[in-house]
Protein backbone atom coordinates (compact mmCIF):
# COMPACT_ATOMS: atom_id res chain seq x y z
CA UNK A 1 -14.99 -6.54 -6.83
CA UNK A 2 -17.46 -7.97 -9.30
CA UNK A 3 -14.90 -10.08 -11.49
CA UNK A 4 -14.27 -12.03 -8.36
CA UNK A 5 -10.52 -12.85 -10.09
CA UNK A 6 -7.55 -15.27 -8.88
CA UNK A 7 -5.95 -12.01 -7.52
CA UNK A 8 -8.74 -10.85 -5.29
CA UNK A 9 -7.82 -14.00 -2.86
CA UNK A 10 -4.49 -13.45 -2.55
CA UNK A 11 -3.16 -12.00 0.72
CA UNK A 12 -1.28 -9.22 -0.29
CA UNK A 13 -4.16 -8.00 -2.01
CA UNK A 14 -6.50 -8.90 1.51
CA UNK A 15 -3.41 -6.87 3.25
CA UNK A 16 -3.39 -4.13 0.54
CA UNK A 17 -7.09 -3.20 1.28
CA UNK A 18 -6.76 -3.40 4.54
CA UNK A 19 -4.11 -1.05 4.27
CA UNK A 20 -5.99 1.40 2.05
CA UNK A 21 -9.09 1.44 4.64
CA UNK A 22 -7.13 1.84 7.40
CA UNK A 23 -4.98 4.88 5.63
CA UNK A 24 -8.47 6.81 4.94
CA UNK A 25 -9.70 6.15 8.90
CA UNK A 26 -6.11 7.57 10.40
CA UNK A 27 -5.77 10.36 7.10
CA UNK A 28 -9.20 11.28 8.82
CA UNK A 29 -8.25 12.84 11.58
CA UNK A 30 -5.34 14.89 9.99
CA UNK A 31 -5.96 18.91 10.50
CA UNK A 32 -8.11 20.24 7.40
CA UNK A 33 -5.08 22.02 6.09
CA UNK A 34 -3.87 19.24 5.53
CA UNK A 35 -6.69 17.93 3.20
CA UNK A 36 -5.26 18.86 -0.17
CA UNK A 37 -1.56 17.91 0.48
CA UNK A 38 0.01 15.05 3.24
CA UNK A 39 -3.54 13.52 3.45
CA UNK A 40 -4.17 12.93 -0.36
CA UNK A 41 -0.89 12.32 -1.38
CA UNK A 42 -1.48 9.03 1.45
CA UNK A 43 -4.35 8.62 0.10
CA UNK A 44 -2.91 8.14 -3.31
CA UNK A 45 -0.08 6.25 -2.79
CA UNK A 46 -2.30 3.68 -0.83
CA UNK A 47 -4.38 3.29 -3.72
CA UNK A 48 -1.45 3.09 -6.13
CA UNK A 49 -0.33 0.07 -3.95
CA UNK A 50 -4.07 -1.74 -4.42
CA UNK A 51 -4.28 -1.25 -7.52
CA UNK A 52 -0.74 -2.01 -9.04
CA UNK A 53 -1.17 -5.67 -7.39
CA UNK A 54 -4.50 -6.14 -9.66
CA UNK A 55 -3.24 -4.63 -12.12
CA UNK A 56 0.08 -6.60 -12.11
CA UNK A 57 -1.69 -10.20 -11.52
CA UNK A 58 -3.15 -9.66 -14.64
CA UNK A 59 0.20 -9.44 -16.81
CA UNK A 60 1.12 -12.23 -18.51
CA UNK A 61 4.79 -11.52 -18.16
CA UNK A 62 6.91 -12.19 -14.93
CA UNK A 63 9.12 -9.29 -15.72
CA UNK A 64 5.57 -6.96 -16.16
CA UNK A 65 4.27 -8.87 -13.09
CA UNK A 66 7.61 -7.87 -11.18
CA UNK A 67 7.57 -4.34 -12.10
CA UNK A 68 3.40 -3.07 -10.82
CA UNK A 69 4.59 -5.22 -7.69
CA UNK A 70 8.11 -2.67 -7.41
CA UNK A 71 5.51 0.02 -8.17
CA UNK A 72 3.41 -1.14 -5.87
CA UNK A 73 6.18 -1.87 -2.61
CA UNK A 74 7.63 1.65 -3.55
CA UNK A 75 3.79 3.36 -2.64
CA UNK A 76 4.38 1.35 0.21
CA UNK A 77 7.81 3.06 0.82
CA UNK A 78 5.71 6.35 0.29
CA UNK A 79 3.10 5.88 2.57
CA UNK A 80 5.43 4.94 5.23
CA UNK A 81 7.36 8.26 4.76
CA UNK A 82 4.65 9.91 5.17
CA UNK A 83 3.27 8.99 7.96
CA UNK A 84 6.40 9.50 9.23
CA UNK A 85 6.08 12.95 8.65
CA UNK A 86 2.25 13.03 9.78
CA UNK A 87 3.46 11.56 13.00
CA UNK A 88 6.78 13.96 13.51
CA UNK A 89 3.78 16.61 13.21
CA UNK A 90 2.27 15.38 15.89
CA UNK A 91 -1.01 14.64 13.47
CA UNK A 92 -1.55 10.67 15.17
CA UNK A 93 0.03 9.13 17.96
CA UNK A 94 2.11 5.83 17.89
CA UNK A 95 -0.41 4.15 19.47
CA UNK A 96 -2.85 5.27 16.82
CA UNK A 97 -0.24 4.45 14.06
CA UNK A 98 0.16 0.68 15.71
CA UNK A 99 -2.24 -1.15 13.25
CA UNK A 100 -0.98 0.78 10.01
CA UNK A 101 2.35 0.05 11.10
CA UNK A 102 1.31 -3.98 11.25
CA UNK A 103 -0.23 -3.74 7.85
CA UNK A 104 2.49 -1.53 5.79
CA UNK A 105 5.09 -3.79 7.09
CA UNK A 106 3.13 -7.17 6.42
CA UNK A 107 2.32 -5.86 2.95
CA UNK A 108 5.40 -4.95 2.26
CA UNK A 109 6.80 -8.23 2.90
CA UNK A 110 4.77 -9.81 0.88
CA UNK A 111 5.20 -7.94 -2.05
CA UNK A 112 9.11 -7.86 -1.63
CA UNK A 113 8.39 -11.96 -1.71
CA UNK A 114 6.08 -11.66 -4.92
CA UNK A 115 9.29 -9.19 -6.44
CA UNK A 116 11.54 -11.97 -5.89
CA UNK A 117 8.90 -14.97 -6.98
CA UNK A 118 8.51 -12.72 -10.31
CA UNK A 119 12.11 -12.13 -11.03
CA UNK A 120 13.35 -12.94 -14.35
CA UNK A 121 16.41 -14.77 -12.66
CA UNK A 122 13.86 -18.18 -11.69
């Protein structure tokens, strides 16, 4: 935020905030039972996925770079799962889930793309 770095104007790191925001606005609504278990563990793996991205654009490696961005894609994974299970609960609709669906997919392609950018095969 303040160290205004290379990474910060990427786009899977615009997409991964996105993402985060918009997992806290639907995690919202989730029953309060909920509060300590489906809603953080979201909540967690959408922040794993932010911050592995920062964390790995500052690596000098490619094969360190490559592995926070497979960190990061598998939160993605995550997240997706469980909002899968949020939604077979009947906790948010599809038509609520539309815009999270837009941004784990986009960010997930992106990082799959920065995976194979990083591998140790180029």
């Amino acid at each position: 935020m303040f160290l205004q770095l290379a990474h910060t104007r990427l786009d899977v790191y615009q997409f991964s905030q996105t993402l985060a925001l918009e997992c806290y606005k639907i995690t919202k609504q989730f029953p309060n039972e909920e509060k300590f278990a489906i809603v953080q563990q979201i909540r967690r793996a959408v922040l794993s996925v932010h911050l592995n991205i920062a964390e790995g654009c500052s690596r000098k490696s490619k094969a360190e770079r490559k592995r926070y961005f497979e960190i990061s894609r598998s939160s993605v994974i995550e997240i997706d799962a469980a909002i899968g299970i949020a939604f077979r609960l009947s906790y948010v609709t599809m038509e609520e889930l539309k815009t999270l669906g837009e941004y784990i997919i986009k960010t997930f392609k992106l990082l799959s793309g920065m995976i194979e950018s990083n591998s140790t095969h180029n």
